[in-house]
C-alpha atoms as a PDB file:
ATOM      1  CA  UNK A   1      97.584  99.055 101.796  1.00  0.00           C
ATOM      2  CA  UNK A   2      99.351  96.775 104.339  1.00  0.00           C
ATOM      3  CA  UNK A   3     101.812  98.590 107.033  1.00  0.00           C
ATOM      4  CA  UNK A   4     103.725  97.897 109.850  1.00  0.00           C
ATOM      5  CA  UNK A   5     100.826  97.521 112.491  1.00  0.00           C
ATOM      6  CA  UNK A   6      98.062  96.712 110.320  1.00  0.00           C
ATOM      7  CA  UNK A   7      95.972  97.682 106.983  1.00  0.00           C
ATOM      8  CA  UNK A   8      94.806 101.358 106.290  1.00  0.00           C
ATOM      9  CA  UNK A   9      90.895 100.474 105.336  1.00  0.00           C
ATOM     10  CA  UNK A  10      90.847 103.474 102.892  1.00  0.00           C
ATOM     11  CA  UNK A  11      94.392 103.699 100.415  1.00  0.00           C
ATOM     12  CA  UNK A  12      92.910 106.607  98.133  1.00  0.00           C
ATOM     13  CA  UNK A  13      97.248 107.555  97.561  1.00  0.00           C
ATOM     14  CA  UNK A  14      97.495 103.607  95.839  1.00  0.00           C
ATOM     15  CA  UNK A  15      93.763 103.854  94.139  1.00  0.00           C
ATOM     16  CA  UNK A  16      95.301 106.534  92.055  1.00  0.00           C
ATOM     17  CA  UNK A  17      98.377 104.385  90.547  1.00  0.00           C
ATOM     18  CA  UNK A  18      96.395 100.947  90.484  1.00  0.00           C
ATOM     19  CA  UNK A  19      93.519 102.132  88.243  1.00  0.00           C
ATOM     20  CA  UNK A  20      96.333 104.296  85.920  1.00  0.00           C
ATOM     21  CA  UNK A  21      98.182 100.625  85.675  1.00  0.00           C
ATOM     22  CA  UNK A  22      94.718  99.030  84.976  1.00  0.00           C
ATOM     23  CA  UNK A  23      93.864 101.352  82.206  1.00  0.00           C
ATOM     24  CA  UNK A  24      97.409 101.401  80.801  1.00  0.00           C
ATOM     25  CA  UNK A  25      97.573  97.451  80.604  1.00  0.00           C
ATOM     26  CA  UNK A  26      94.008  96.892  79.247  1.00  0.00           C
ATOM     27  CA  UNK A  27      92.834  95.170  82.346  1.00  0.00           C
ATOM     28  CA  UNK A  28      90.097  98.167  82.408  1.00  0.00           C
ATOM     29  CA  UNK A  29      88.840  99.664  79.516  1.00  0.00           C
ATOM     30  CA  UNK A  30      89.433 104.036  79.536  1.00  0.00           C
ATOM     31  CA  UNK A  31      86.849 105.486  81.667  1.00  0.00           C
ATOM     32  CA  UNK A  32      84.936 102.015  82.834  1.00  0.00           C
ATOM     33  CA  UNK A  33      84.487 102.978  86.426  1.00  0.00           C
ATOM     34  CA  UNK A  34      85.742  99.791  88.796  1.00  0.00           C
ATOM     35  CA  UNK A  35      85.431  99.282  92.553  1.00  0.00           C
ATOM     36  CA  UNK A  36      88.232  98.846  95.110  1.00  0.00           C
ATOM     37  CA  UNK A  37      87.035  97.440  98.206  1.00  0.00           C
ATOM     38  CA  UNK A  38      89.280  97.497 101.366  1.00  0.00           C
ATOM     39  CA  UNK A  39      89.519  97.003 104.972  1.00  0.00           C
ATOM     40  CA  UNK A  40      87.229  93.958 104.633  1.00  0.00           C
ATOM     41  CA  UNK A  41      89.419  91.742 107.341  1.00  0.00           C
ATOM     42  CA  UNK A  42      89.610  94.734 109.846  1.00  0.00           C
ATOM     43  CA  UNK A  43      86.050  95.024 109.543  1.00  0.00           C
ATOM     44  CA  UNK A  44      86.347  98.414 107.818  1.00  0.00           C
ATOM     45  CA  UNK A  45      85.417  98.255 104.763  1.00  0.00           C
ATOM     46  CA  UNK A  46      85.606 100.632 102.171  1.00  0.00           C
ATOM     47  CA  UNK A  47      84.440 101.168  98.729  1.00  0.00           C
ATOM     48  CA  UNK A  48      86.604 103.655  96.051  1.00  0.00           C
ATOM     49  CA  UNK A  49      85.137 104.065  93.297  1.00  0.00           C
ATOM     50  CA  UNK A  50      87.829 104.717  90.456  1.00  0.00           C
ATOM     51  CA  UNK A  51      88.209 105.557  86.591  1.00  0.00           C
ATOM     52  CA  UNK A  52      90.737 106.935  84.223  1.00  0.00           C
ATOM     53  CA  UNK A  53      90.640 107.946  80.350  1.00  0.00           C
ATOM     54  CA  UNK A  54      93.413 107.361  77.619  1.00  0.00           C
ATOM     55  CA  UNK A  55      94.379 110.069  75.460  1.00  0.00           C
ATOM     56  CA  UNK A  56      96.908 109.959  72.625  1.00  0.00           C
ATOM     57  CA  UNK A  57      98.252 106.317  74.463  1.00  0.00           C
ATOM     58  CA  UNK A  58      98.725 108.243  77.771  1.00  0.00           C
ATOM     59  CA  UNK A  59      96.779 107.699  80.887  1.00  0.00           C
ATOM     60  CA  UNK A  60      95.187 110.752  81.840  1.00  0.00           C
ATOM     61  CA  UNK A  61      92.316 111.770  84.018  1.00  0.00           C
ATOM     62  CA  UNK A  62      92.654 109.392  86.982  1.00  0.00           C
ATOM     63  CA  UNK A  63      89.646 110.195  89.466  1.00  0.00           C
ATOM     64  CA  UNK A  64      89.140 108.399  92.811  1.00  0.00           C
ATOM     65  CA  UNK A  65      85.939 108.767  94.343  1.00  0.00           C
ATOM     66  CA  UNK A  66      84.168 107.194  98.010  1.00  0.00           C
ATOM     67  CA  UNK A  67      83.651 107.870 101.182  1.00  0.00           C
ATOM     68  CA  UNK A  68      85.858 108.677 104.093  1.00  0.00           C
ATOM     69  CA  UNK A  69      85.681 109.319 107.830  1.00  0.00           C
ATOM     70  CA  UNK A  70      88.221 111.316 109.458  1.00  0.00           C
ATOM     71  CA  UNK A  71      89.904 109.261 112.526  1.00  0.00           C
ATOM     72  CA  UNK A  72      92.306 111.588 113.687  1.00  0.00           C
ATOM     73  CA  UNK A  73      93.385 115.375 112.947  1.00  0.00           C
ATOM     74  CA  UNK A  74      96.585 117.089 113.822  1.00  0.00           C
ATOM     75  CA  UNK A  75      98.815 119.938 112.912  1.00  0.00           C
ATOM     76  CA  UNK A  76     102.192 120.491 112.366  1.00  0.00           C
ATOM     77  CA  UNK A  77     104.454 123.197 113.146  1.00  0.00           C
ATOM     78  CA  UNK A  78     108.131 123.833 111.668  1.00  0.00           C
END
């Protein structure tokens, strides 16, 4: 995932939608697992691991999978 100042190395939010698309289109067959790799440019690379199912022609049972280190943590108040 590209943004304004630079590419996140881990898009877990976009994994979701791409492998649903995937699986819906027949570019990947219903619960083949595929890699996304990301961050390679930035020298952070990172490896999700994704698969999703088809049910009745629906997509259903998207699961994204990997590892993830936590860069910054916060809280917000209202």
């Amino acid at each position: 995932m590209i943004f304004y100042n630079g590419e996140d190395p881990a898009t877990g939010s976009a994994a979701g939608p791409c492998i649903a698309w995937a699986v819906e289109y027949g570019v990947i067959p219903p619960e083949q697992q595929a890699l996304i790799e990301q961050g390679v440019e930035m020298k952070r690379r990172s490896r999700l691991y994704v698969t999703a199912g088809k049910d009745d022609g629906k997509v259903v049972n998207i699961r994204v999978a990997g590892h993830a280190v936590e860069v910054v943590h916060g809280e917000t108040f209202f």
